[in-house]
Protein backbone atom coordinates (compact mmCIF):
# COMPACT_ATOMS: atom_id res chain seq x y z
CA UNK A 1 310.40 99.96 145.57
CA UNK A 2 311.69 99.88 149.24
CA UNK A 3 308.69 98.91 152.08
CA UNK A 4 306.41 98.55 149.54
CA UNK A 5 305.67 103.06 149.23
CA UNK A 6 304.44 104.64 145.83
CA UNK A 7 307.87 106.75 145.27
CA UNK A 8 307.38 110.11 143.24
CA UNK A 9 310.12 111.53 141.35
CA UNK A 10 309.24 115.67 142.49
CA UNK A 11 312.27 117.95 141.32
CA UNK A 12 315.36 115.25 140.64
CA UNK A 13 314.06 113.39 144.60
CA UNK A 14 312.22 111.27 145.41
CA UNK A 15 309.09 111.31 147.72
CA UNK A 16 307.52 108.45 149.45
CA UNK A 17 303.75 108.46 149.80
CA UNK A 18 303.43 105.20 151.70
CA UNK A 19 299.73 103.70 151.26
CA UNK A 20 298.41 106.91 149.50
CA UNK A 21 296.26 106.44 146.78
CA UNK A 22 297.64 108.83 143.54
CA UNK A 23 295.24 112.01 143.42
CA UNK A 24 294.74 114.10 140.80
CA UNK A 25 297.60 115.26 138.83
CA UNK A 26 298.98 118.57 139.91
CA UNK A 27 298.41 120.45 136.78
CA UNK A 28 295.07 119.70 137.21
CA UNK A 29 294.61 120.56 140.70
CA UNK A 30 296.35 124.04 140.15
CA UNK A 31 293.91 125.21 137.33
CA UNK A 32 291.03 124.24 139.39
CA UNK A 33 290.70 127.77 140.28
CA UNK A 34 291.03 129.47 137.32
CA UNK A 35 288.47 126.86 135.91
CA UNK A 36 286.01 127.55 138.42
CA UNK A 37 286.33 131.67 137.59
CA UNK A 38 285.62 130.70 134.28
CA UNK A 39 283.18 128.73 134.63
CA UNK A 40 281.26 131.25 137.34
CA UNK A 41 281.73 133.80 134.62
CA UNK A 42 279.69 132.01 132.08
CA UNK A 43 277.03 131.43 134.39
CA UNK A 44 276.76 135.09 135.37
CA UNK A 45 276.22 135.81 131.63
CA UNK A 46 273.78 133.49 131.27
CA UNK A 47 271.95 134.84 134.21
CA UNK A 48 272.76 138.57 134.11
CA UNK A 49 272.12 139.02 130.65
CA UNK A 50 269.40 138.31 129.40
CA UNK A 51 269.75 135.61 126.13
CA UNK A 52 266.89 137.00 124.27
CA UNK A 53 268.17 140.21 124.17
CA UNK A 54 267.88 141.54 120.42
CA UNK A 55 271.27 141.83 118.53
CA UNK A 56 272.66 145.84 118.67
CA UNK A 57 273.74 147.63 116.22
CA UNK A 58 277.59 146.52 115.64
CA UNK A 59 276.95 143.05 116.42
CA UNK A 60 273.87 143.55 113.56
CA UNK A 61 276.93 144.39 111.24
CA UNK A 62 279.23 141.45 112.20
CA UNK A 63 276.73 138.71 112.03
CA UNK A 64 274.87 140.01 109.03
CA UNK A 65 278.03 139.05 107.28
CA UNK A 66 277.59 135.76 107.86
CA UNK A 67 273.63 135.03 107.44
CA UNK A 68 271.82 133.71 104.92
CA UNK A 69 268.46 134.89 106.52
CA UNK A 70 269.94 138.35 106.40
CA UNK A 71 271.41 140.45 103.89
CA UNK A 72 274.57 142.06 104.69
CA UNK A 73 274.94 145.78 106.43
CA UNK A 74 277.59 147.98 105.20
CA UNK A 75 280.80 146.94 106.34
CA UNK A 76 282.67 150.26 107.56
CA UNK A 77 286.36 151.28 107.49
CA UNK A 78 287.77 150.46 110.87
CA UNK A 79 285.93 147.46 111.92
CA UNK A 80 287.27 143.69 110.89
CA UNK A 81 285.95 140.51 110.10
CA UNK A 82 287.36 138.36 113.22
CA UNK A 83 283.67 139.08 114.67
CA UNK A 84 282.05 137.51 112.32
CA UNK A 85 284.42 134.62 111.82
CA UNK A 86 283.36 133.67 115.34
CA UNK A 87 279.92 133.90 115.43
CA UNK A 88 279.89 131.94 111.66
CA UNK A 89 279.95 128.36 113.38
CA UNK A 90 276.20 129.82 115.02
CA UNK A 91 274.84 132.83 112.79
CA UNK A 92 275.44 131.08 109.31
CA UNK A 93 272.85 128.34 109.98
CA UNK A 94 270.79 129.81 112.10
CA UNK A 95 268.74 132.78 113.36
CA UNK A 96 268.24 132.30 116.89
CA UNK A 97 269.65 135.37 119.16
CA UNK A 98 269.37 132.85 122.25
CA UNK A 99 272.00 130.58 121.07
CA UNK A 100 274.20 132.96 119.38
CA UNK A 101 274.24 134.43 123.36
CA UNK A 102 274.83 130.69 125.27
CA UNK A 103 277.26 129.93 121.85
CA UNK A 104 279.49 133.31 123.04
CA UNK A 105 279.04 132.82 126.51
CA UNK A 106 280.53 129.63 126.60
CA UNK A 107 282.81 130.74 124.35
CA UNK A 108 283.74 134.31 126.28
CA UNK A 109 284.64 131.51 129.55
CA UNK A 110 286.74 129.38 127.21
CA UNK A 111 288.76 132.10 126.23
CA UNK A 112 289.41 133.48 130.08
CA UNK A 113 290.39 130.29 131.45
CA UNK A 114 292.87 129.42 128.62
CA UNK A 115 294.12 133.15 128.30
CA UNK A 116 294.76 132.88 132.57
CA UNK A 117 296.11 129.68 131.78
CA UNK A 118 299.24 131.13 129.96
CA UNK A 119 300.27 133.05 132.57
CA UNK A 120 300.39 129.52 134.61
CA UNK A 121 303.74 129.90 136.48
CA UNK A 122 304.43 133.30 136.24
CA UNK A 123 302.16 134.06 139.43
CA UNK A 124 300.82 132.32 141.81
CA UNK A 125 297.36 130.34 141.28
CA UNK A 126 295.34 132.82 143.48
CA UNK A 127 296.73 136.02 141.55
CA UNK A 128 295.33 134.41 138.12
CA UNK A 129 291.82 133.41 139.85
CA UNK A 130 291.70 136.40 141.38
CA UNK A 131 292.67 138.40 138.03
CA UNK A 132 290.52 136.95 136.33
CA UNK A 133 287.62 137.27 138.84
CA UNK A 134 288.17 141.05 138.62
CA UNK A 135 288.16 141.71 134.90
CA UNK A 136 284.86 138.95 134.91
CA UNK A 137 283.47 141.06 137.30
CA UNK A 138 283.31 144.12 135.67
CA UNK A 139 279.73 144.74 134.11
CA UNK A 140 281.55 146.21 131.24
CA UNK A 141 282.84 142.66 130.67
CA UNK A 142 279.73 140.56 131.76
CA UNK A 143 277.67 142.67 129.06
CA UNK A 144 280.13 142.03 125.98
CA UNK A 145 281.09 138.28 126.92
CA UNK A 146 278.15 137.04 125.32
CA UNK A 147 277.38 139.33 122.18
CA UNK A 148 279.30 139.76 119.29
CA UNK A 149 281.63 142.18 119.62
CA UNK A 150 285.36 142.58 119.42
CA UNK A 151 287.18 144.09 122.29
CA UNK A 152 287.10 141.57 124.65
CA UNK A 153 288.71 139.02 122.29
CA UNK A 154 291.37 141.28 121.96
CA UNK A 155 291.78 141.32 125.32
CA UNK A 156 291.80 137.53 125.37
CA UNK A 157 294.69 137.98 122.35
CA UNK A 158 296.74 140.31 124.89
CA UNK A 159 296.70 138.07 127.62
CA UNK A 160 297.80 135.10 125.98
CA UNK A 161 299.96 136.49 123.86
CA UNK A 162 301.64 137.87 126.84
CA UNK A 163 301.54 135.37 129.29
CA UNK A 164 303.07 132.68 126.81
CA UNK A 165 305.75 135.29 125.83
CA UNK A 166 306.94 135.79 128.73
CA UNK A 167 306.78 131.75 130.05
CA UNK A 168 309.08 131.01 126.87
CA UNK A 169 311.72 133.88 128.11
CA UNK A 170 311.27 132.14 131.97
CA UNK A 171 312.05 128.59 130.60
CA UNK A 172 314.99 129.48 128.16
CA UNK A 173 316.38 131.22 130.70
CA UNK A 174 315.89 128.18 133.41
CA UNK A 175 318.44 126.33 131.43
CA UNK A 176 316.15 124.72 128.42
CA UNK A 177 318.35 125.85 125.72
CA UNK A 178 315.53 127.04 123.41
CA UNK A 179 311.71 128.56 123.24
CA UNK A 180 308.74 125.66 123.39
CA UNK A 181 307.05 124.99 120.08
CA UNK A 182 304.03 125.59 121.84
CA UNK A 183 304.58 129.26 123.28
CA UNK A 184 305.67 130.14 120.31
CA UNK A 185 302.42 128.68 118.84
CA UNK A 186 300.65 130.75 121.88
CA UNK A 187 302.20 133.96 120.76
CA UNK A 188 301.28 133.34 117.34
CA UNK A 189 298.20 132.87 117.94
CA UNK A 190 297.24 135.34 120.63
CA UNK A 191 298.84 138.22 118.17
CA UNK A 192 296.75 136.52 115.72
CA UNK A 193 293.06 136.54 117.63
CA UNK A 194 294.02 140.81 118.60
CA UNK A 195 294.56 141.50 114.52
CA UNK A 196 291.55 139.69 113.39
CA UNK A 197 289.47 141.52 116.32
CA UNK A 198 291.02 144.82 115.72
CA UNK A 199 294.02 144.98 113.60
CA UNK A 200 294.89 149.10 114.83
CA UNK A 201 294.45 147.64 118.69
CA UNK A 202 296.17 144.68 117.94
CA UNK A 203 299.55 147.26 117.48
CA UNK A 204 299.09 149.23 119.67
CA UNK A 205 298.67 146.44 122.35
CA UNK A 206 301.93 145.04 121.29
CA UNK A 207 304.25 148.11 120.81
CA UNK A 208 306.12 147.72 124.34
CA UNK A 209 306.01 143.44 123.87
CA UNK A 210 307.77 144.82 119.93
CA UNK A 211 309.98 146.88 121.73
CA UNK A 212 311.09 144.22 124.44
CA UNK A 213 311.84 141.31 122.44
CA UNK A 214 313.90 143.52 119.77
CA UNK A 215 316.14 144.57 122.38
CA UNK A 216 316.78 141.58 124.49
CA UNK A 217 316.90 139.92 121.18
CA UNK A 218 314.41 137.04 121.68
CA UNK A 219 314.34 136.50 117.88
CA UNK A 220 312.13 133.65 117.53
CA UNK A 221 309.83 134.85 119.96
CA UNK A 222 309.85 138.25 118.27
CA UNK A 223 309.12 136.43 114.32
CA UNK A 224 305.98 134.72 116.33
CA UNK A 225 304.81 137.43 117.46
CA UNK A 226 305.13 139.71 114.25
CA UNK A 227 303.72 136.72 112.10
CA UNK A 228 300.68 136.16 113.82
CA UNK A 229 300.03 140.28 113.48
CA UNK A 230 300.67 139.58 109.45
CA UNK A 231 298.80 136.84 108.47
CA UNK A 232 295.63 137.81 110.82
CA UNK A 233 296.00 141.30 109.69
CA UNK A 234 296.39 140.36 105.95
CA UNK A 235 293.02 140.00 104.88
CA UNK A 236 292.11 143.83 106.76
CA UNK A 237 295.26 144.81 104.19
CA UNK A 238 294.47 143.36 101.39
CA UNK A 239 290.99 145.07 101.57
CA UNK A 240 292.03 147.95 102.23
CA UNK A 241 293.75 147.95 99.10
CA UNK A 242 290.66 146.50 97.21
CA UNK A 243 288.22 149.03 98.66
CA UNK A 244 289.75 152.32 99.44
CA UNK A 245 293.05 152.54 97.39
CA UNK A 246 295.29 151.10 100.13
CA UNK A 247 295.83 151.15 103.63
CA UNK A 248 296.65 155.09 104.94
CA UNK A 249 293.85 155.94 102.68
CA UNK A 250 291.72 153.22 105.18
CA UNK A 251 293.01 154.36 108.34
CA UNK A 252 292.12 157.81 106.69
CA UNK A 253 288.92 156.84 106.64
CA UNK A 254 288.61 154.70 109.47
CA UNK A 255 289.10 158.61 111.59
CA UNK A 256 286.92 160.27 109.52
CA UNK A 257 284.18 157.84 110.66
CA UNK A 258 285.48 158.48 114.78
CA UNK A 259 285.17 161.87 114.27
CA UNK A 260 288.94 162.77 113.22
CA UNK A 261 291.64 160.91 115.45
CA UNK A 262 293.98 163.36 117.05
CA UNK A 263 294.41 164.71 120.39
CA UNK A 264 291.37 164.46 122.16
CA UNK A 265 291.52 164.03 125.95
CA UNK A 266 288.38 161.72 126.27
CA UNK A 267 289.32 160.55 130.00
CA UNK A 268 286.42 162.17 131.05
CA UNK A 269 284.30 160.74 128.81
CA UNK A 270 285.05 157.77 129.67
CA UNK A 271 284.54 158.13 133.32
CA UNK A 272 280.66 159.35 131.99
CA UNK A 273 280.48 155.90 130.29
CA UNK A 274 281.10 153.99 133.57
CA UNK A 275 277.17 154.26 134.63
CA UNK A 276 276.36 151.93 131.92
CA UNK A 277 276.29 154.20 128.32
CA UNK A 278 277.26 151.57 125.72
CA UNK A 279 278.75 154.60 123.62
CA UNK A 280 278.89 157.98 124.76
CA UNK A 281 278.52 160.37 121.27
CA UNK A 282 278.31 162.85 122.18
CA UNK A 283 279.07 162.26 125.55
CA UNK A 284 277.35 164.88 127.58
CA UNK A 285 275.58 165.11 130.58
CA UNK A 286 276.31 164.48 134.49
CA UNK A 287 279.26 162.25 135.83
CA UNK A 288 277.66 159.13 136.97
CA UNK A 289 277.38 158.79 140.85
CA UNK A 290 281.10 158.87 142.67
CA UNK A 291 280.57 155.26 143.96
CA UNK A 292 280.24 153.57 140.41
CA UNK A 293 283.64 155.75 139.37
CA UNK A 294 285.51 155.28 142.45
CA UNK A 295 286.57 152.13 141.12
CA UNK A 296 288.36 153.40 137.71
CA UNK A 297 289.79 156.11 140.16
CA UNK A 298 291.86 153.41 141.99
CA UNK A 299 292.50 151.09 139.32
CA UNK A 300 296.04 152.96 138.08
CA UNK A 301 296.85 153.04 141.95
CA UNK A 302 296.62 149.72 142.84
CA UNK A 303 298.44 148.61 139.57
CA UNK A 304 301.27 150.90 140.30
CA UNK A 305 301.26 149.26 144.07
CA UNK A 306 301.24 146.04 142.24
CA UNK A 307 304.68 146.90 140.12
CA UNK A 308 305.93 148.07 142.98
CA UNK A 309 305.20 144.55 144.79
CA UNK A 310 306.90 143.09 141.93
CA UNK A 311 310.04 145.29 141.76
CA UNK A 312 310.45 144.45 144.83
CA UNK A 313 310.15 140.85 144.87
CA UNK A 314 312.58 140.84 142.02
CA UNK A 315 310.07 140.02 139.16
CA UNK A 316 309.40 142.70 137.56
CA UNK A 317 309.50 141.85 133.96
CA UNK A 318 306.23 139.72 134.51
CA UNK A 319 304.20 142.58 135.57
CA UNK A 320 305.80 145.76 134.09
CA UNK A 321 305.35 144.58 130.72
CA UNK A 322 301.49 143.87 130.61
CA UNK A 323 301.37 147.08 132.36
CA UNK A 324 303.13 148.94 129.84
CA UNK A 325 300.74 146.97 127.42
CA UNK A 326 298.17 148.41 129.01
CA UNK A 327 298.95 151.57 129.10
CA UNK A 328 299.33 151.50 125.30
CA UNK A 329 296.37 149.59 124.59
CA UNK A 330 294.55 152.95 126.71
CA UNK A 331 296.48 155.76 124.83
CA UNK A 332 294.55 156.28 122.20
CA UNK A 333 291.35 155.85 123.92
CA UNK A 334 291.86 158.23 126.54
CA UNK A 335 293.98 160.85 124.19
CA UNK A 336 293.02 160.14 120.62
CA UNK A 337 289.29 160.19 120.32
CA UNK A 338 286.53 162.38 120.46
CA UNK A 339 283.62 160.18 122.53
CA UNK A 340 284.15 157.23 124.38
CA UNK A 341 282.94 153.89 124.65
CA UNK A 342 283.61 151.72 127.97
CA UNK A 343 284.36 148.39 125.66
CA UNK A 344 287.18 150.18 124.23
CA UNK A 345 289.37 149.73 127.53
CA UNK A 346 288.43 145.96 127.56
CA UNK A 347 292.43 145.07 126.84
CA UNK A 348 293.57 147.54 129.33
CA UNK A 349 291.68 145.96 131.68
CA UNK A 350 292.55 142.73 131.19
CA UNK A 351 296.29 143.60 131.38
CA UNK A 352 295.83 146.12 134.75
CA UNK A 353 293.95 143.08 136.43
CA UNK A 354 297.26 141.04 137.12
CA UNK A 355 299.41 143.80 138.92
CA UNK A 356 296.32 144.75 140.75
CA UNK A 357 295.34 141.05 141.80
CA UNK A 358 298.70 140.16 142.77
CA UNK A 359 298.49 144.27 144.84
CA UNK A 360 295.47 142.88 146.69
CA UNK A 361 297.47 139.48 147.97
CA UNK A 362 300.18 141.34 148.87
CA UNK A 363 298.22 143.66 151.33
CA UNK A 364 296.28 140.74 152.72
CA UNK A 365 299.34 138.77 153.18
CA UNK A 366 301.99 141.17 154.33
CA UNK A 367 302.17 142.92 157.71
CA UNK A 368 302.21 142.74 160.93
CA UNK A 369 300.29 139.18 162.13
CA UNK A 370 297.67 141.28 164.64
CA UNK A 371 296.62 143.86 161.24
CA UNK A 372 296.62 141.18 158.84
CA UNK A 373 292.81 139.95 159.75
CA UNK A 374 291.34 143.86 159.45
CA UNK A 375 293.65 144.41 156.24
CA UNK A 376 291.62 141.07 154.70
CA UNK A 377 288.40 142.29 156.20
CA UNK A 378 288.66 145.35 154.57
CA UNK A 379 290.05 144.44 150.92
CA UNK A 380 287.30 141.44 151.10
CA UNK A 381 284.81 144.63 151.68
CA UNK A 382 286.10 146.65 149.23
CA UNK A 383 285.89 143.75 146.51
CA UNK A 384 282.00 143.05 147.52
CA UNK A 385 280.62 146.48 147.07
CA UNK A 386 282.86 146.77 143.79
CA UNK A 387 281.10 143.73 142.57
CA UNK A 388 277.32 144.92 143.81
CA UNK A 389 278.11 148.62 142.11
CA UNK A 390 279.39 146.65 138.88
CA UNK A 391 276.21 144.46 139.08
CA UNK A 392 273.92 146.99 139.79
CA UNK A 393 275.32 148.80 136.93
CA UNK A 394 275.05 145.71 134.59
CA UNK A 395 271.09 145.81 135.19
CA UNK A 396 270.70 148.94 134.81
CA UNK A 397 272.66 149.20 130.92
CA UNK A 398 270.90 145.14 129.99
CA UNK A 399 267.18 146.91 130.99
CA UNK A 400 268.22 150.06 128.73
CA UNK A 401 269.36 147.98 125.59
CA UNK A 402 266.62 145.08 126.21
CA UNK A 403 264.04 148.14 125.63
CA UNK A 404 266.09 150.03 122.41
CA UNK A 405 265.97 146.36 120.54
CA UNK A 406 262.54 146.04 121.73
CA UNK A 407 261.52 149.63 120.00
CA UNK A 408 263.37 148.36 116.47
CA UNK A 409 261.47 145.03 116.74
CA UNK A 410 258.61 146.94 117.01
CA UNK A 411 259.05 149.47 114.28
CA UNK A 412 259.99 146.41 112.15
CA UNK A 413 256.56 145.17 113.16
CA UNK A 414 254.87 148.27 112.03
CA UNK A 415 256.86 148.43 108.47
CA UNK A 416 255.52 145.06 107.90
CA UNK A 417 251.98 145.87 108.52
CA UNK A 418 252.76 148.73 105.61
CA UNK A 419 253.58 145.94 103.50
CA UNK A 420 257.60 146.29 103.68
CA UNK A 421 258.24 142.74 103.81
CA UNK A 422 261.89 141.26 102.17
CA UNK A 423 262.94 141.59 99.88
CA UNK A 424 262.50 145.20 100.79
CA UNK A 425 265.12 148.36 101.40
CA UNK A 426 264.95 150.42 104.58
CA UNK A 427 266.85 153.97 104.23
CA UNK A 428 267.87 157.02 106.69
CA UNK A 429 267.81 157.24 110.72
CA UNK A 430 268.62 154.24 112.19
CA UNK A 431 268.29 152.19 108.93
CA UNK A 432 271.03 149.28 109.51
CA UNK A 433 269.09 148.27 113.15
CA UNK A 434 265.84 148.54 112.21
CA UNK A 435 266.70 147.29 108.43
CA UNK A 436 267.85 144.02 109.82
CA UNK A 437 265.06 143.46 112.18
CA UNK A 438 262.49 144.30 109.55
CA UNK A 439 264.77 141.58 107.36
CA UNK A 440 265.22 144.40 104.54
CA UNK A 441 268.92 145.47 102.67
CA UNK A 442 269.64 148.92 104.47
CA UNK A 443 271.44 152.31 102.80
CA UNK A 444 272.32 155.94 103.44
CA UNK A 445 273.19 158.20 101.13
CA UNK A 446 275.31 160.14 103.86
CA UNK A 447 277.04 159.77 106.69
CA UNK A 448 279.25 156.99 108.26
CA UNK A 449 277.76 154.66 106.65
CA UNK A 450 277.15 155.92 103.34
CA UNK A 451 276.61 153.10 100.83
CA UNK A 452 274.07 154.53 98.10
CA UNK A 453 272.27 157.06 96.45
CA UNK A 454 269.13 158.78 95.69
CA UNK A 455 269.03 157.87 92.38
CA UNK A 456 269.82 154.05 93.64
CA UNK A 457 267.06 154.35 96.02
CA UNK A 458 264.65 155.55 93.63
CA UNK A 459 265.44 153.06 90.99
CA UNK A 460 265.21 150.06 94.03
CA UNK A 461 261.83 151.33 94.79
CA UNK A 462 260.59 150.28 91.15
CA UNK A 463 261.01 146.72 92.63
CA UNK A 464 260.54 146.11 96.27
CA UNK A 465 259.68 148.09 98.98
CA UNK A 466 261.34 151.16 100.36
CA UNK A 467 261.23 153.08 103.57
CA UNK A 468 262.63 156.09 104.53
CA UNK A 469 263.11 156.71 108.39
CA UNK A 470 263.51 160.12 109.58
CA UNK A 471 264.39 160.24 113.47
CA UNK A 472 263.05 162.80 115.87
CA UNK A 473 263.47 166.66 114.55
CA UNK A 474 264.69 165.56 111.55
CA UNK A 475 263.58 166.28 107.86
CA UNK A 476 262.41 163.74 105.19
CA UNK A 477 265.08 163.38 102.75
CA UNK A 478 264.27 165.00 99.23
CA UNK A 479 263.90 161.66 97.17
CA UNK A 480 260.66 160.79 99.84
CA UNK A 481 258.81 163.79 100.64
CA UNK A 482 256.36 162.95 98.24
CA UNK A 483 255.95 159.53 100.24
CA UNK A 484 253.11 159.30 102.49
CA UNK A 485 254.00 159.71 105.98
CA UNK A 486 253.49 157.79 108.82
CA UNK A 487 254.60 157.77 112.35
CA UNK A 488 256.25 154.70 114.96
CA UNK A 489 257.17 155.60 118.17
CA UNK A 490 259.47 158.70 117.74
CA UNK A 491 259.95 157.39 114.31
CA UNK A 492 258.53 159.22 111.04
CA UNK A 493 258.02 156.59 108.29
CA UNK A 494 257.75 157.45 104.46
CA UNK A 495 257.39 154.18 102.42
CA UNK A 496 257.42 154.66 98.59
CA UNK A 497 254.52 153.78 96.46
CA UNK A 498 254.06 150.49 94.60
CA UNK A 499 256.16 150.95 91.03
């Protein structure tokens, strides 16, 4: 080439860098970012939750599925089996609770970067970091990342599904003639992570994305889409069919268990499970403090501001739709449901955090030059004490579930001393926790989670050891009251004489 310069074809010219040693590519350089949020987010996990905190309830029901050093908790109508797919690679082999946690966190920081990867493009880099710094930032997300739960994989579904959605639409439309086989892959396969998480979500996630492609007739994009729903949401249909007559009789069930699905406004219970209640049922009691809600408050605000920035700009497609996602993906959580749980809104979240990233840019970076410093002094404020309240908050709800897990290990300690040892069978309050740290089958002969009965239990106890847990206030059931008593914590313990 002329004089000896490294030429660069950039955009059909070329540029001379005379001398210049090639840097990194620019791919590369432009995910740094987003690879750095990522990467920050798995460290807070690590740090902010504690590893050796004792599996909870749900995740006990996900993972037992998978054990062999285990047996497997009742599996209930409205959950799904993507949970324990994911944890199977860990929990089928082995029994350690710390790297189950560093196996998820890593995981949890995978799934961000890739998932703010699709949306490469659509906004600028410092949106996406900054997106995905807020919806890593929230203690809500920092306390799920690494356990083994399924909302915030749905979220990771939504954003990916989205963002590569809406990057095939872009590049057709930039003159490429037809979709990429790999965003149609991406929608595929984000529609497919949201219906083996949570099949119900999973729709109503993707009702506006539906309701888009049918009428601006992106066909191929629309078959992706649908498919990956189908064959991820196949195996939650064909069970439904194998264990409760078909699928409305499922979904039947499914609101039975959540207390009858219908209108409910639970908005204000969720705004009572901001200070850190894992699930609010009932959900009584005080609002927490104003400062840890003020936050939630905004959130709808700033995403409207953030449409509005887009409108504007003339992009609106790229953030109306995720909010209208959103928005859907929040409907029956803040209308539909008697309690609330603050992991339900996980996808909402996730979706809300782009319009309200790319919101915050646009008031740091618009305006008059002489306001512009005080505007970025006082969003880079507002983002520091949202991040110490969310932190502070985090403690507070790890301390409260480190010592719960703590009180079933120890009950579990006391029902071996009594000589319940595995094989064994652990019945009534609380029986699926403190069943699985105990390392016993567990059963109720009411309830949600319903999977026996007396005469079961009575004919069990002819062969291995049975325990009856009655919580605080609570009577013995009938088949144990002849079952000498004794008492754990809060706990009374009946456990059934040798057969």
């Amino acid at each position: 080439m002329a004089d000896g310069a490294n030429a660069v074809l950039v955009d059909g010219r070329r540029r001379h860098d005379a001398g210049k040693a090639p840097g990194p590519p620019r791919r590369l350089r432009g995910d740094a970012p987003v690879a750095a949020v990522a990467a920050v987010f798995v460290l807070a996990q690590l740090v902010l939750v504690h590893p050796s905190m004792g599996l909870g309830w749900d995740e006990i029901v996900y993972t037992s599925q998978v054990t062999t050093h285990h047996p497997a908790a009742f599996f209930s109508a409205p959950r799904a089996r993507g949970v324990s797919l994911l944890v199977a690679p860990v929990a089928s082999w082995s029994a350690s609770t710390e790297l189950l946690r560093v196996y998820l966190a890593v995981l949890s920081g995978l799934g961000l970067y890739f998932a703010l990867r699709a949306w490469r493009g659509l906004f600028p880099v410092r949106v996406l970091a900054t997106a995905g710094a807020f919806f890593a930032g929230l203690w809500v997300t920092l306390f799920y990342g690494p356990q083994a739960m399924p909302n915030y994989w749905v979220a990771i579904g939504a954003l990916i599904t989205l963002g590569c959605t809406l990057r095939a639409v872009r590049d057709r439309g930039a003159g490429r003639g037809r979709y990429g086989r790999g965003a149609l892959w991406g929608v595929a396969a984000g529609a497919a992570l949201m219906a083996l998480m949570r099949p119900t979500d999973a729709v109503w996630v993707s009702l506006p994305l539906l309701v888009h492609l049918l009428l601006r007739r992106h066909w191929p994009l629309l078959l992706a889409l649908v498919g990956g729903l189908a064959a991820a949401g196949g195996e939650w249909v064909i069970e439904a069919y194998a264990w409760y007559g078909g699928v409305g009789e499922r979904l039947e069930r499914a609101s039975e268990i959540q207390g009858g699905l219908g209108w409910n406004i639970a908005v204000d219970d969720q705004m009572r499970s901001l200070g850190g209640r894992g699930l609010c049922r009932p959900c009584t009691g005080a609002m927490p403090h104003p400062v840890v809600i003020l936050w939630w408050v905004l959130l709808p605000a700033v995403a409207v501001l953030g449409a509005v920035v887009a409108v504007r700009a003339r992009r609106a497609t790229a953030t109306l739709l995720p909010l209208a996602c959103a928005v859907t993906a929040a409907v029956p959580y803040l209308f539909m449901i008697g309690y609330a749980a603050p992991r339900f809104l996980q996808p909402a979240y996730a979706l809300l955090a782009l319009p309200v990233a790319d919101a915050l840019w646009h008031l740091v970076r618009t305006g008059r030059d002489r306001w512009r410093p005080v505007v970025a002094t006082l969003v880079a404020l507002a983002v520091a004490g949202h991040l110490a309240v969310q932190v502070s908050v985090l403690a507070g709800t790890v301390n409260g579930n480190v010592a719960s897990r703590e009180d079933w290990a120890r009950v579990a300690d006391e029902l071996h001393a009594l000589g319940v040892r595995p094989p064994c069978l652990v019945t009534g309050h609380e029986s699926i926790p403190i069943g699985y740290y105990t390392g016993c089958s567990s059963g109720d002969i009411s309830g949600n989670n319903e999977n026996t009965t007396a005469a079961e239990i009575l004919d069990t106890a002819r062969r291995m050891p049975v325990a009856a847990l009655t919580g605080p206030g609570g009577t013995a059931p009938g088949y144990a009251r002849d079952w000498t008593p004794h008492h754990v914590t809060d706990l009374e313990i009946r456990v059934a004489p040798p057969g």
